[in-house]
C-alpha atoms as a PDB file:
ATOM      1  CA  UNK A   1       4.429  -7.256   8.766  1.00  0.00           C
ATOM      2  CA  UNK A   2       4.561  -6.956   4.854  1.00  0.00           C
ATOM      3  CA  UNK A   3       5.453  -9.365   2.701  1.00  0.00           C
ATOM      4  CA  UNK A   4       7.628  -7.707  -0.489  1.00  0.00           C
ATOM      5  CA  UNK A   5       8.036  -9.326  -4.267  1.00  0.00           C
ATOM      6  CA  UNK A   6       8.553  -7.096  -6.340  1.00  0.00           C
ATOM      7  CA  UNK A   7       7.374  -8.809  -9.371  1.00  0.00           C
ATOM      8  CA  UNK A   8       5.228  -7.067 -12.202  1.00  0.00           C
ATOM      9  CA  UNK A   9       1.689  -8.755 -12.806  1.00  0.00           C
ATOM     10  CA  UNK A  10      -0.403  -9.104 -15.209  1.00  0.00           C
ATOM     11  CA  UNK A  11      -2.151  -6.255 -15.239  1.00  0.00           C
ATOM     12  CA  UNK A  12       1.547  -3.682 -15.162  1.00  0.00           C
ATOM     13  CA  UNK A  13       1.584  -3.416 -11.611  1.00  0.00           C
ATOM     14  CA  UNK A  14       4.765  -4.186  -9.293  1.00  0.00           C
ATOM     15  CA  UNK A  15       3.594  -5.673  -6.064  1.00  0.00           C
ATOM     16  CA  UNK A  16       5.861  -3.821  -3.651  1.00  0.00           C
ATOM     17  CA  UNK A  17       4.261  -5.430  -0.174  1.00  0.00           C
ATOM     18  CA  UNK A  18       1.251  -7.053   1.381  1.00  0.00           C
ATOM     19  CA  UNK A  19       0.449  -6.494   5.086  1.00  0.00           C
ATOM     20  CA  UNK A  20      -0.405  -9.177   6.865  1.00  0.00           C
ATOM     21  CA  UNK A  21      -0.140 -12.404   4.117  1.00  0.00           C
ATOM     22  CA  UNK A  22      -0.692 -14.734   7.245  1.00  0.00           C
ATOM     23  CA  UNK A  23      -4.145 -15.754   5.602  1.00  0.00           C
ATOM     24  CA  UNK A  24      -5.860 -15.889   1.767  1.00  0.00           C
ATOM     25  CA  UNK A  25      -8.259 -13.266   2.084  1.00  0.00           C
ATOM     26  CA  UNK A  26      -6.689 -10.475  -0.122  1.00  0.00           C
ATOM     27  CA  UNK A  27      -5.000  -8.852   2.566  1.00  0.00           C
ATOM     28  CA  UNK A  28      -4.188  -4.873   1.693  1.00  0.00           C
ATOM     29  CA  UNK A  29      -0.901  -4.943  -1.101  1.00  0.00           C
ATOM     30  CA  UNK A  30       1.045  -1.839  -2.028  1.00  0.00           C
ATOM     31  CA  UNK A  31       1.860  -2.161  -5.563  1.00  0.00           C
ATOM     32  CA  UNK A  32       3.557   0.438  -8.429  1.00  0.00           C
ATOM     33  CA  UNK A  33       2.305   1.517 -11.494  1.00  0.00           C
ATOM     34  CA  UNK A  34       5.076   2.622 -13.939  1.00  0.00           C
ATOM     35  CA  UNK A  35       2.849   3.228 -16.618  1.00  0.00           C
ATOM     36  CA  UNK A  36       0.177   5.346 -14.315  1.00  0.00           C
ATOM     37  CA  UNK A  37       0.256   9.339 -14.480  1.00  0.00           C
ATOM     38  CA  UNK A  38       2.910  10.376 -11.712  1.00  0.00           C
ATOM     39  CA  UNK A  39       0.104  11.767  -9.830  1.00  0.00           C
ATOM     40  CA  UNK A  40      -1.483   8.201  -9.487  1.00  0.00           C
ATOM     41  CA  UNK A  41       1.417   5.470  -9.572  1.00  0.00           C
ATOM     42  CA  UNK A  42       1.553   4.589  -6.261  1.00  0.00           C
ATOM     43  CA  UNK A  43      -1.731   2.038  -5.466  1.00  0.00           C
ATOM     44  CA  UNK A  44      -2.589   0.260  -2.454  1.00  0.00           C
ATOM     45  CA  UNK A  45      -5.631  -2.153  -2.581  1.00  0.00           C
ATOM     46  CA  UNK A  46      -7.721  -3.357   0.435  1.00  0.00           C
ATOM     47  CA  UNK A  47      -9.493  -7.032   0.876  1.00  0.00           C
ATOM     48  CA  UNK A  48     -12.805  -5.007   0.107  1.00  0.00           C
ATOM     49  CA  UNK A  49     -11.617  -4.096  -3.520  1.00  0.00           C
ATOM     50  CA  UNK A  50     -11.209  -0.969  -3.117  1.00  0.00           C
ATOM     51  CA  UNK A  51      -7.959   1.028  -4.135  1.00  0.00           C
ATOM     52  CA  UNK A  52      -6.702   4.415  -3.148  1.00  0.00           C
ATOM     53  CA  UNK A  53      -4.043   5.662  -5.967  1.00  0.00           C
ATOM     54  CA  UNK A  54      -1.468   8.612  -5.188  1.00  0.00           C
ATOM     55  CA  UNK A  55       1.623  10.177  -6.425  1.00  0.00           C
ATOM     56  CA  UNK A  56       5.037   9.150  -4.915  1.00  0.00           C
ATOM     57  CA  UNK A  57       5.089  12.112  -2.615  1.00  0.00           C
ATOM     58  CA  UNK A  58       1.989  11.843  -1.429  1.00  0.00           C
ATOM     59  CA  UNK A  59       2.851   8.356  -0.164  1.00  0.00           C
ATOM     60  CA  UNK A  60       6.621   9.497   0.881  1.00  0.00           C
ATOM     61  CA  UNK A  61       4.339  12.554   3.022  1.00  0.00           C
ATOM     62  CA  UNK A  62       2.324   9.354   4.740  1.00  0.00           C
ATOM     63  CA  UNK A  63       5.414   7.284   5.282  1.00  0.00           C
ATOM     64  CA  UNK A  64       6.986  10.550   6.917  1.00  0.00           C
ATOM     65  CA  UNK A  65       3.808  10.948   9.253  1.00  0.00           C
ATOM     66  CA  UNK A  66       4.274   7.150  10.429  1.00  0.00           C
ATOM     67  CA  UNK A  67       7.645   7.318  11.090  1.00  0.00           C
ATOM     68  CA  UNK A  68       7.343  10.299  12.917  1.00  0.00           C
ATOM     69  CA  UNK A  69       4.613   8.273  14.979  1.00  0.00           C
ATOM     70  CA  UNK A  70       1.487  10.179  14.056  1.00  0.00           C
ATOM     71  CA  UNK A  71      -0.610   7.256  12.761  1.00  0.00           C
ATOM     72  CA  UNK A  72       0.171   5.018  15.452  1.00  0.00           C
ATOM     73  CA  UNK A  73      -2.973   5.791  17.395  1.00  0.00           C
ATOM     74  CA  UNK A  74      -5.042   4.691  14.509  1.00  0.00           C
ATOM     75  CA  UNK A  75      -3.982   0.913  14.656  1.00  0.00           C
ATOM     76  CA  UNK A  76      -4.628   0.600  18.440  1.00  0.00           C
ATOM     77  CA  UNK A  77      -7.823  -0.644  19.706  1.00  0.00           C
ATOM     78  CA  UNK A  78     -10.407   1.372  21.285  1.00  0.00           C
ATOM     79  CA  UNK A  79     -12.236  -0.522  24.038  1.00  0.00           C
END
């Protein structure tokens, strides 16, 4: 489940979410950058630190593909 706050750090970026937040190990956080190109103000960070930055429809395409159910296969375990 993500956590939301909404509140701009530091560093210019609006934390939009953080999946999981049930422990303090950096858990992945979706975050905005206003002042980022358009093509790269959309950033989610892992617990590695490691970041993957797209544009806002690039991210809407991925949210589309997960509602529609095509990543769900990708959380479940394989055993």
């Amino acid at each position: 489940m993500a956590e939301t706050t909404g509140m701009p750090g530091s560093d210019g970026l609006e934390q939009v979410a953080v999946f999981c937040g049930k422990c303090d190990c950096g858990c992945p956080t979706l975050f905005v950058d206003a002042a980022a190109p358009a093509e790269r103000r959309i950033v989610l960070t892992d617990d590695f630190g490691q970041r993957v930055q797209m544009s806002a429809d690039q991210f809407g395409s991925l949210l589309d593909e997960a509602k529609a159910g095509r990543l769900d296969g990708v959380a479940t375990p394989t055993t």
